[in-house]
Every structure is written in structure tokens, then in C-alpha cells.
Protein backbone atom coordinates (compact mmCIF):
# COMPACT_ATOMS: atom_id res chain seq x y z
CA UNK A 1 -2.46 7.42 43.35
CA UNK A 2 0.03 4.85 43.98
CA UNK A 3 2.89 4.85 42.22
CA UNK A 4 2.86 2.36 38.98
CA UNK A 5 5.44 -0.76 38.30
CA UNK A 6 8.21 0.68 36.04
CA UNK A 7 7.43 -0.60 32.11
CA UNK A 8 10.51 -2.95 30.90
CA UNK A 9 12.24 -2.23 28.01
CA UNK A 10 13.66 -5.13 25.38
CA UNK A 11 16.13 -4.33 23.00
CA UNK A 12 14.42 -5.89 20.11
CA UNK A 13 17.92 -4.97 17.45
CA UNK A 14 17.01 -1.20 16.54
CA UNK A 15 14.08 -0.80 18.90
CA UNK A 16 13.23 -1.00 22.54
CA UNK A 17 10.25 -2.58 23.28
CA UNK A 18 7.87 -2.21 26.12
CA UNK A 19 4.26 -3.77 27.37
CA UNK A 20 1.77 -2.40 29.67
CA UNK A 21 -1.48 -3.73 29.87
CA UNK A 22 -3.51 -3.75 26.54
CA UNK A 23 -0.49 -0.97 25.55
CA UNK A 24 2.81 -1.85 23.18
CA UNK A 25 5.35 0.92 23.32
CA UNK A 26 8.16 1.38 21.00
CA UNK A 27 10.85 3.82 21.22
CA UNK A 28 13.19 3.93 18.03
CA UNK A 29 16.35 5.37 17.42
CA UNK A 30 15.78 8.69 14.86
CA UNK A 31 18.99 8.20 13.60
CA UNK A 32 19.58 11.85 12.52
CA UNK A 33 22.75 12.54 15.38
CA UNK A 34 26.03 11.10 14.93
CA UNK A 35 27.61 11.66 18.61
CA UNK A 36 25.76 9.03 20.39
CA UNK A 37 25.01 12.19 23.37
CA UNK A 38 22.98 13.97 20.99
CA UNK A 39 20.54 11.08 19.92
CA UNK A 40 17.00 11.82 19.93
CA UNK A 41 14.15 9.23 19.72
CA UNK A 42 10.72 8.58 18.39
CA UNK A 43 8.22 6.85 20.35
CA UNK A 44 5.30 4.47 18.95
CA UNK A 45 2.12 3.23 20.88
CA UNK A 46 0.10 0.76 19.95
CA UNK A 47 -3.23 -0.46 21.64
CA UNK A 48 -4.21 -4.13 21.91
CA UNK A 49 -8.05 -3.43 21.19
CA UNK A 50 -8.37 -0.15 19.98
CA UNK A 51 -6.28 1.13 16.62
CA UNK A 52 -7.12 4.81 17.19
CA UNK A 53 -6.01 5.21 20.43
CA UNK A 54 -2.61 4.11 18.57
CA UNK A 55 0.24 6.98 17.58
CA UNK A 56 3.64 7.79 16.56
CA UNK A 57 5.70 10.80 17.96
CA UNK A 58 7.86 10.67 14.76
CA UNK A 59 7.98 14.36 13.41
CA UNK A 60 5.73 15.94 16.35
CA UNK A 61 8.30 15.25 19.53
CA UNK A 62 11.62 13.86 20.00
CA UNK A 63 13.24 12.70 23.42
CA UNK A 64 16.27 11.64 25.03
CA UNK A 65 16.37 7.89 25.96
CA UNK A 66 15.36 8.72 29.42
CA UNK A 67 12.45 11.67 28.68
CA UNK A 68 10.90 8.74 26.14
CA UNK A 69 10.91 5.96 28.63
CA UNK A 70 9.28 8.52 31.28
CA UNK A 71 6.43 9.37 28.35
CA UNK A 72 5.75 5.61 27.73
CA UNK A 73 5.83 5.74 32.03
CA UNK A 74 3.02 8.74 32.01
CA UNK A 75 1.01 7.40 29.53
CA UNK A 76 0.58 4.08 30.82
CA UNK A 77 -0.05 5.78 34.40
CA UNK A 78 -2.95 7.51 32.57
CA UNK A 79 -1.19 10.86 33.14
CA UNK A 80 -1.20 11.55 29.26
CA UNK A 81 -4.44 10.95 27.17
CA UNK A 82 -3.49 9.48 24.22
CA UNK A 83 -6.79 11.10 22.17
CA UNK A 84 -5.62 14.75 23.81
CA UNK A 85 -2.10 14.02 22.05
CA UNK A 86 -3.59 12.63 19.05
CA UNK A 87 -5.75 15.77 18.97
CA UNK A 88 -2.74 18.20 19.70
CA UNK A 89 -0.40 16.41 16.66
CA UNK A 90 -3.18 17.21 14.10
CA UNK A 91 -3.30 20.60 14.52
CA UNK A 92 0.39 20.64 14.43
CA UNK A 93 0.22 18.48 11.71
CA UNK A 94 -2.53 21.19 10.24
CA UNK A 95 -0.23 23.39 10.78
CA UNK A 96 2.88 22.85 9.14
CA UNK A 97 0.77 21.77 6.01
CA UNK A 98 -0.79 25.73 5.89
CA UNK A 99 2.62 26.95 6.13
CA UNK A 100 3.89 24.30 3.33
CA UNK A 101 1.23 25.54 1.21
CA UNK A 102 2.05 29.37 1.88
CA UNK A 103 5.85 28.96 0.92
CA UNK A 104 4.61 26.82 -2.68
CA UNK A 105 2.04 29.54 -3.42
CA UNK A 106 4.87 31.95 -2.89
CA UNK A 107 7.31 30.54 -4.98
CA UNK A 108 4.84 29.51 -7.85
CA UNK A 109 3.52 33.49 -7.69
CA UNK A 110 7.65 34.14 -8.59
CA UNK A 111 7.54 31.02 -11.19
CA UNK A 112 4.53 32.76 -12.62
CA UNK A 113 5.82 36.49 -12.87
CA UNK A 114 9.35 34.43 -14.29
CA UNK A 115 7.32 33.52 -17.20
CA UNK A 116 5.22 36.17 -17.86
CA UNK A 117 7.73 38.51 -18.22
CA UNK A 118 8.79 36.28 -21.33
CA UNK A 119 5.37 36.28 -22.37
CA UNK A 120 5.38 32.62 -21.77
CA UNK A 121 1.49 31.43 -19.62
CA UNK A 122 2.16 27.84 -17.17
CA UNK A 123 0.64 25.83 -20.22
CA UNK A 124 3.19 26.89 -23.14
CA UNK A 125 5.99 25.75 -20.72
CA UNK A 126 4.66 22.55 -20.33
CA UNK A 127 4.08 22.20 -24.02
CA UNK A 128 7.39 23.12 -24.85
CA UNK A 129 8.95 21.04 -21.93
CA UNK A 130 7.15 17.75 -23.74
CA UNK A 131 8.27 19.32 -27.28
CA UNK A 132 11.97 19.29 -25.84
CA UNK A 133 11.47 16.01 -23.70
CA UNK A 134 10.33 14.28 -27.64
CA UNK A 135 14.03 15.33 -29.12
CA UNK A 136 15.99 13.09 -27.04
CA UNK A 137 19.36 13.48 -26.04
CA UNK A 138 20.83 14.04 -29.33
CA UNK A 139 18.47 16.48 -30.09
CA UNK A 140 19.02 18.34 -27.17
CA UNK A 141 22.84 18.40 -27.34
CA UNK A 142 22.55 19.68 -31.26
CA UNK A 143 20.06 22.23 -29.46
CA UNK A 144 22.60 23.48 -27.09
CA UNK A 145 25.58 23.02 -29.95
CA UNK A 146 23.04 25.58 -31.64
CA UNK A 147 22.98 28.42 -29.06
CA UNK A 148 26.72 28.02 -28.48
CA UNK A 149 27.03 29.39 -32.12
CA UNK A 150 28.29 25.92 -33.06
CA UNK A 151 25.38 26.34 -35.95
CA UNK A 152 23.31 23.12 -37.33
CA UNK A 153 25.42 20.03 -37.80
CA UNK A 154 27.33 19.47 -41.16
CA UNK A 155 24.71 17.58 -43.78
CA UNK A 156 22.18 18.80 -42.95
């Protein structure tokens, strides 16, 4: 296969932007390194004709300056198959969401065992927290003055 015409990046203020055929490539700046060696970038593609075939690497890959120009290079070559990639970040996507889910459950089965040990269920908490939410800031602080032993203000 002959060897493809090099894509040309415009600085477009904080992206780089790039055509090839009925493809739009963006690379963008992540923003999360402050030595200017270390930055990292996100790249987006974008088809003329066909939204699906469209994606962002935000989240799934990151790349030096160089390694994302060289992935905008491959895909435009037809070396990367943008529905392969799409299909690969969804079950990375998939995923991270089962292992999000995991680390909740796991810290709502400690929540839970918190407040049954004061004989409190999920439900009286949120009772109470509306109960407490109704007193309003004075109320709250007199509360507090209360279980410092300050007692009930004078008067009443």
C-alpha cells in the first residue's frame, strides 16, 4: 500500500485541527500536566456523513503530541477501524462502570452495618436528615449548643 499524504495540523487556539477526506480530527490539550514534557492529549474524530463512526479518546487513551498525530495518521490510512475502537472503549467503558458499582455497593454495605448497629434502618436517617434540614441554622447551632452541655437557651 502506498504510503498516504501526511494529515496537516491547524492550531485552531486550544486545539489542533486536521482533515482527511470525509474525516475531521481533533487533538486537544488534556490539560492535567503542568511541565509542558509531560502533556498528554485527547484525540476527537468526527465523520462528514456518518455520526457513529465518530469518537473521542478522552478517558480511554492519552498520547504524546507525536503518538496522537500518528493515530489520526493510522486511522485515516485505514490501519485502525474506527467501529473496532468504538467497540473496544465500551467494554472499557463497561468496565470501569462494574467496578464503580462494586466499590458503592461496598461502601453502602459499611453505611448500612454503621446504622444498624444504632438501630437506625436507611429510611429513619433520611427522615431525620429532613427533620434536622427543617430547623435551620439556628436550630441547628442551639442543637449543637445542646450536646456541648451549653443546655436550652435562656427564656425558654
Amino acid at each position: 500500500m502506498a504510503k498516504q499524504k501526511e494529515i496537516k495540523f491547524r492550531d485552531r487556539s486550544y486545539v489542533l485541527e486536521g482533515r482527511r477526506g470525509n474525516l475531521t480530527f481533533a487533538i486537544y490539550n488534556d490539560n492535567t500536566k503542568e511541565a509542558l514534557e509531560e502533556q498528554t492529549y485527547y484525540v476527537v474524530v468526527r465523520h462528514k456523513e456518518i455520526e457513529s463512526l465518530g469518537f473521542n479518546t478522552a478517558g480511554y487513551r492519552r498520547f504524546t503530541l507525536d503518538a496522537a498525530k500518528e493515530f489520526c495518521q493510522k486511522i485515516a490510512a485505514g490501519e485502525i477501524d474506527p467501529e473496532d475502537l468504538l467497540a473496544e472503549f465500551a467494554a472499557e467503558g463497561m468496565a470501569k462502570e462494574q467496578a464503580a458499582v462494586r466499590d458503592v455497593t461496598e461502601r453502602a454495605k459499611k453505611f448500612h452495618a454503621r446504622l444498624d448497629a444504632k438501630g437506625l434502618k436507611y429510611t429513619d436517617l433520611l427522615e431525620l436528615e429532613v427533620l434536622a434540614h427543617s430547623l435551620g441554622g439556628m436550630g441547628h447551632n442551639i442543637l449543637l449548643g445542646y450536646e456541648r452541655g451549653e443546655g436550652w437557651p435562656s427564656g425558654t
